[in-house]
Protein backbone atom coordinates (compact mmCIF):
# COMPACT_ATOMS: atom_id res chain seq x y z
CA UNK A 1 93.97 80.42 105.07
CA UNK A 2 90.91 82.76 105.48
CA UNK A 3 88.77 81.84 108.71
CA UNK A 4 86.15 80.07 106.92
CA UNK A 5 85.09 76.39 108.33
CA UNK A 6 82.82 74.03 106.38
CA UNK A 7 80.47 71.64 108.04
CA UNK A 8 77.74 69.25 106.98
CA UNK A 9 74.24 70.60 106.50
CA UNK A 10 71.22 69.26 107.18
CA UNK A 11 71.03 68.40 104.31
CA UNK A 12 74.24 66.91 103.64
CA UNK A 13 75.58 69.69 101.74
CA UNK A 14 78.29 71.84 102.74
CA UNK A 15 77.76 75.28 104.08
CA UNK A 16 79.38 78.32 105.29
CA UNK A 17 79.68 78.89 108.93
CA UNK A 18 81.73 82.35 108.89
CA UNK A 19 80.80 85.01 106.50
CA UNK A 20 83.32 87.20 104.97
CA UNK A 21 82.04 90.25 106.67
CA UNK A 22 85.57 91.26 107.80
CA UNK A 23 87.38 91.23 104.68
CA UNK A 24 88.47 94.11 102.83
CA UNK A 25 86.32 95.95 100.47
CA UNK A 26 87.42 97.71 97.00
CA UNK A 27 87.55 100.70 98.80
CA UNK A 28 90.05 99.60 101.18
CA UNK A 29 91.89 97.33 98.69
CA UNK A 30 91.86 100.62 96.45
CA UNK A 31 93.04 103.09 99.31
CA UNK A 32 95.62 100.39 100.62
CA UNK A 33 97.61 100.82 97.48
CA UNK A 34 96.79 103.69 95.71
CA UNK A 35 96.26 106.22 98.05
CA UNK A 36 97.09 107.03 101.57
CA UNK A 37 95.98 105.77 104.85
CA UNK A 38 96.75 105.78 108.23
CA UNK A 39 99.65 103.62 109.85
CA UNK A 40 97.59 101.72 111.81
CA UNK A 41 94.66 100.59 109.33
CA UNK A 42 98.00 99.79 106.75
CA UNK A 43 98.89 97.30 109.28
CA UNK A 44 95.22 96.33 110.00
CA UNK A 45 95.07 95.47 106.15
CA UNK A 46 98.38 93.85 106.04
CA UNK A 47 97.58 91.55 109.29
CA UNK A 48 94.39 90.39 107.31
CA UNK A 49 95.56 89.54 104.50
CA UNK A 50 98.20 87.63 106.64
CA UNK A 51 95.21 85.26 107.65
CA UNK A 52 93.03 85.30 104.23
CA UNK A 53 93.66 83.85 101.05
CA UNK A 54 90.92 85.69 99.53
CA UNK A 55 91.67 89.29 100.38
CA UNK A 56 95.32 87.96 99.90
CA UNK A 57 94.95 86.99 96.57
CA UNK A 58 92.21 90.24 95.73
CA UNK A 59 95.37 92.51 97.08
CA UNK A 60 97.93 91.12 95.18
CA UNK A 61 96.10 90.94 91.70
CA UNK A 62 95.05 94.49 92.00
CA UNK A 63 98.57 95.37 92.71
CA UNK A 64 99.76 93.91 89.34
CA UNK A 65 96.98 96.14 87.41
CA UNK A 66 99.28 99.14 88.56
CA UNK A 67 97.05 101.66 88.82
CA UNK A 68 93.69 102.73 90.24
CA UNK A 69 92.39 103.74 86.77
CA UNK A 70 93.40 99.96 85.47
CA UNK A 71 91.91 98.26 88.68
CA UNK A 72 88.35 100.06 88.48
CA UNK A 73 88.50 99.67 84.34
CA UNK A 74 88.87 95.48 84.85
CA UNK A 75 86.32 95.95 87.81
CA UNK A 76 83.66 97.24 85.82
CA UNK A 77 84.55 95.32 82.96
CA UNK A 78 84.02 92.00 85.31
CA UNK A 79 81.30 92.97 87.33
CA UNK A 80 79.57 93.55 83.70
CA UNK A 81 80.51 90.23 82.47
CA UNK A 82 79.76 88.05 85.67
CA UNK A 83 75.91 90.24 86.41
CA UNK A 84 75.55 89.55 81.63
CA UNK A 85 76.36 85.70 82.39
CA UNK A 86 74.43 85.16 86.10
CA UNK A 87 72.08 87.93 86.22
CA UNK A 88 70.79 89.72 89.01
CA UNK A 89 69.17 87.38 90.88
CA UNK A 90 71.34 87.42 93.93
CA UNK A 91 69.77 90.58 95.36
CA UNK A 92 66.14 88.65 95.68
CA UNK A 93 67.59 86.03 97.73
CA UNK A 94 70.18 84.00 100.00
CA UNK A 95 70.68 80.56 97.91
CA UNK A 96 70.59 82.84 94.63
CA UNK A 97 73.32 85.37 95.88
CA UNK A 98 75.50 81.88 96.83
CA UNK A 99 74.83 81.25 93.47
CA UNK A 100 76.32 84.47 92.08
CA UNK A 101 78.88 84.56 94.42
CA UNK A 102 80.38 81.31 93.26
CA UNK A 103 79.92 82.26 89.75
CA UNK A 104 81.70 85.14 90.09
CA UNK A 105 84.27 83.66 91.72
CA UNK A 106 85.04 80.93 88.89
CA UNK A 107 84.45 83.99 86.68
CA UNK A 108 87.59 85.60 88.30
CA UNK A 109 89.84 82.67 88.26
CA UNK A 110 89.42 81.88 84.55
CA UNK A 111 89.38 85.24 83.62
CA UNK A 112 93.06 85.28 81.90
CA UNK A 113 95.93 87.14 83.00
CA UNK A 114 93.49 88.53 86.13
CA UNK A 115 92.72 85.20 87.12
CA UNK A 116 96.49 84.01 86.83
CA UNK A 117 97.70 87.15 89.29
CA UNK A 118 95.09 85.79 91.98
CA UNK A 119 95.80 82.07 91.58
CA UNK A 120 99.63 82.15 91.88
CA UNK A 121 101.03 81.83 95.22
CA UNK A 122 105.32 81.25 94.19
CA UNK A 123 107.17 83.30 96.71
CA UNK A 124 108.04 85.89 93.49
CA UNK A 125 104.82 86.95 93.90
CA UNK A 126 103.87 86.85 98.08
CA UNK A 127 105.61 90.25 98.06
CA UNK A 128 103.12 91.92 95.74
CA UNK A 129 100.90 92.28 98.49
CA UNK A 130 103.68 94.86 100.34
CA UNK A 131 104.91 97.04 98.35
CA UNK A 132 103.22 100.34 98.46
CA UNK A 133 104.92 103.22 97.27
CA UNK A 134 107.02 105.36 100.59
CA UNK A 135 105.86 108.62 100.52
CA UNK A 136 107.74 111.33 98.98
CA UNK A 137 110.05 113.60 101.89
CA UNK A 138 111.57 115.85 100.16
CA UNK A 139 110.14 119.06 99.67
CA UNK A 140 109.03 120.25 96.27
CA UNK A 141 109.14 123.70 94.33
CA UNK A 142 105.74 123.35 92.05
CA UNK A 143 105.31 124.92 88.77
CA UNK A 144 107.61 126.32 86.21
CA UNK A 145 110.24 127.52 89.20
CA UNK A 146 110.92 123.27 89.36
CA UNK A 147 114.66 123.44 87.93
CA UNK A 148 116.48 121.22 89.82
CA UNK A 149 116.85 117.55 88.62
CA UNK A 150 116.29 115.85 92.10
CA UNK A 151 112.65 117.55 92.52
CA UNK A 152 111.90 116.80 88.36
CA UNK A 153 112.81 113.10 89.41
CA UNK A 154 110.68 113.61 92.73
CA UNK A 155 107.91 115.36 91.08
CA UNK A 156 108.22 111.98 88.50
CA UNK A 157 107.88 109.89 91.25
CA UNK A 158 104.62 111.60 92.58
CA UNK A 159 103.25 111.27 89.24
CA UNK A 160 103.72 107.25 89.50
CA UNK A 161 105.83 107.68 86.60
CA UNK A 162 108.84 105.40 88.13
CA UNK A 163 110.72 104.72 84.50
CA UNK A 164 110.85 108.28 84.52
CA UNK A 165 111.76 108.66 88.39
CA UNK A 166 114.60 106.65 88.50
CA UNK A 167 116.46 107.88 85.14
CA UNK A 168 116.52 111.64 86.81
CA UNK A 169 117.62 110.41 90.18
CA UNK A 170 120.03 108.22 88.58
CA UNK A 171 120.98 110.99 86.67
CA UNK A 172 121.69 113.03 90.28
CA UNK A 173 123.09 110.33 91.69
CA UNK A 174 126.25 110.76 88.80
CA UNK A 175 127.15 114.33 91.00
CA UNK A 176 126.01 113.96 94.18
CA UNK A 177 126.56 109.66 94.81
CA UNK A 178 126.30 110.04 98.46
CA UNK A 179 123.07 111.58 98.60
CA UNK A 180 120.68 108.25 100.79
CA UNK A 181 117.17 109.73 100.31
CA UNK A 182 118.16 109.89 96.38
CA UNK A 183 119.57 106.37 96.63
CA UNK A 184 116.03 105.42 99.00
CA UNK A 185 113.95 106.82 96.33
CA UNK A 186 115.37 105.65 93.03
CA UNK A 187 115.62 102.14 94.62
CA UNK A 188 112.16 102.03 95.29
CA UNK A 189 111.04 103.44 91.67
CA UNK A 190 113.21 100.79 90.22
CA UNK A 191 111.32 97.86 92.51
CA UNK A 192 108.29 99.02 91.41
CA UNK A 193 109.44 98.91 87.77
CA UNK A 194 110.99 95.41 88.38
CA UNK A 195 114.21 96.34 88.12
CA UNK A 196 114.95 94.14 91.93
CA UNK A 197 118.63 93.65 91.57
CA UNK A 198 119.48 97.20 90.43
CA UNK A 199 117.01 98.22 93.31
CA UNK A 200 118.95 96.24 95.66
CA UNK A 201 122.14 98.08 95.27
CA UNK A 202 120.86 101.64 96.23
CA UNK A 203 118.35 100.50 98.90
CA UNK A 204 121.77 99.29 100.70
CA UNK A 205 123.52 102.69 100.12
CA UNK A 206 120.65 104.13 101.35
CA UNK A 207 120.48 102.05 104.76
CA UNK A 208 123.65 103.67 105.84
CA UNK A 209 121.30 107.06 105.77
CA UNK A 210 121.24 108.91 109.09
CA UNK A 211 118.13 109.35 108.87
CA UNK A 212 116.62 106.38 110.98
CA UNK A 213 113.06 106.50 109.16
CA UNK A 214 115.51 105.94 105.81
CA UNK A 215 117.49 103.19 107.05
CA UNK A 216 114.43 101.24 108.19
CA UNK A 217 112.47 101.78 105.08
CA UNK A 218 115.50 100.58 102.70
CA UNK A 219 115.60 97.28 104.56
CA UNK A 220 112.06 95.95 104.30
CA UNK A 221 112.19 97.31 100.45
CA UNK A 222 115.38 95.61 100.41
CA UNK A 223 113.73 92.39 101.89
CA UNK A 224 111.03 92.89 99.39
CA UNK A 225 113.31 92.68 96.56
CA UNK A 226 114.49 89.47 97.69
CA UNK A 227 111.36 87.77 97.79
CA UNK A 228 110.96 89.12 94.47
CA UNK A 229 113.87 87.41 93.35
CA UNK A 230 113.18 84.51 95.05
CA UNK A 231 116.18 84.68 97.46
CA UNK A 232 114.21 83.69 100.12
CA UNK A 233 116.72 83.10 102.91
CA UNK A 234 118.40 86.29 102.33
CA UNK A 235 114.72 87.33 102.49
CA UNK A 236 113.82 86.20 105.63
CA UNK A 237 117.26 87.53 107.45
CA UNK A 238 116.39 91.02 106.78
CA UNK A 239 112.98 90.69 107.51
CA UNK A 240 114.12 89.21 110.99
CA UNK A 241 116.17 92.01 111.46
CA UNK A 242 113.35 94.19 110.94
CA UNK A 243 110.38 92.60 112.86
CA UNK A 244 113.20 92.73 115.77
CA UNK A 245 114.24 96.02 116.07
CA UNK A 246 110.46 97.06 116.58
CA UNK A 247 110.25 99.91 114.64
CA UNK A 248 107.04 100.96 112.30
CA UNK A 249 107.85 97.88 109.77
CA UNK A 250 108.19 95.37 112.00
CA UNK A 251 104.57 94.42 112.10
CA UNK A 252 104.68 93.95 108.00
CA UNK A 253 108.27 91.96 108.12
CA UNK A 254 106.20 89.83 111.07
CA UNK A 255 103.37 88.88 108.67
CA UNK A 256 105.30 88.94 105.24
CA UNK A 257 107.78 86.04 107.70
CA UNK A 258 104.45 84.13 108.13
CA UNK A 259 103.18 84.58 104.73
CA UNK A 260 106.66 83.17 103.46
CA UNK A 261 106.63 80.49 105.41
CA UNK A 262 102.61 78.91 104.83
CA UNK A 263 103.54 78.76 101.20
């Protein structure tokens, strides 16, 4: 739960005695999953919204929009709606920004499909908050001179166009099916698509990759996956294994274990 105690006023209403000056802003929300950012604010963001239902639930909505285009469209579009219904009378003053504040947020949760993202807290859904695209590795001819079908599929994946991305590497996979970046990459594209199970099958070709950085990634995707599917004990053995072998996801599998196991 987020940090926030209650206690009796004065007056014998309730009030706030820790402001959420420490949670994450749009911008952060924004650059946490559709941009990139440094390792170590990643797992600053991550161990926050470990702790806070609100950022929490804000993260894992705007994850389900899919896109930074779609999350500052419904942005706008609610920020419109809640300052038409409540007006702007929480920049004059303390009580009347409350006042907005908790109007906006009962705006939010009864706002539809939005408001059903934020509310939900199954385990099918704890993961949304993780997955973040890996970056791409493999290097990239731009331009017409493109020919080959594993940089088309990369280039796809670049493009966020994961449908698209995991056909072509699919496609290379046919000719060249011991290839474990290609395997990494196309099961990644296909959890992002919410295709878990077929995801699940290349992420553990891929963690036989000699490439450490691979094999490390394609287990906490792979763990991912399995919270997606709700195979939670499966879940949380892989994201043991990871937290333990102390390597750059083991700070994520720590807090996704936690996450898992509040719910």
């Amino acid at each position: 739960m987020s940090k926030i105690s209650k206690t009796e006023s004065e007056s014998g209403g309730l009030k706030l005695t820790r402001s959420h000056q420490n949670c994450l802003t749009e911008e952060m929300i924004v650059n946490y999953l559709f941009r990139s950012i440094s390792d170590e604010e990643r797992h600053r963001i991550e161990e926050h919204i470990t702790d806070c239902d609100l950022c929490y639930d804000a993260v894992s909505g705007a994850r389900r929009l899919g896109s930074e285009m779609e999350l500052t469209k419904q942005t706008m579009i609610l920020r419109s709606d809640i300052e038409a219904r409540y007006g702007r009378t929480h920049r004059s003053n303390k009580p009347a920004k409350f006042k907005y504040y908790a109007a906006a947020a009962l705006l939010l949760i009864s706002s539809s499909s939005i408001g059903y993202w934020l509310t939900r807290h199954s385990h099918e859904t704890i993961a949304d908050a993780f997955i973040t695209p890996y970056s791409n590795t493999i290097p990239l001819t731009r331009g017409a001179d493109a020919q080959s079908l594993l940089e088309e599929a990369m280039a796809a994946y670049e493009a966020e166009t994961y449908d698209a991305s995991a056909q072509k590497l699919e496609d290379f996979l046919k000719t060249n099916p011991d290839h474990s970046v290609a395997h990494f990459y196309c099961g990644i594209s296909l959890l992002l698509e919410g295709q878990f199970e077929e995801s699940d099958l290349h992420f553990q070709k891929s963690e036989k990759s000699e490439d450490r950085r691979i094999a490390e990634a394609a287990r906490w995707y792979r763990a991912l996956a399995y919270v997606k599917m709700e195979k939670t004990d499966e879940a949380m053995n892989l994201l043991k294994e990871v937290a333990q072998r102390n390597g750059f996801y083991a700070p994520s599998a720590a807090s996704l274990m936690e996450r898992l196991q509040k719910e």
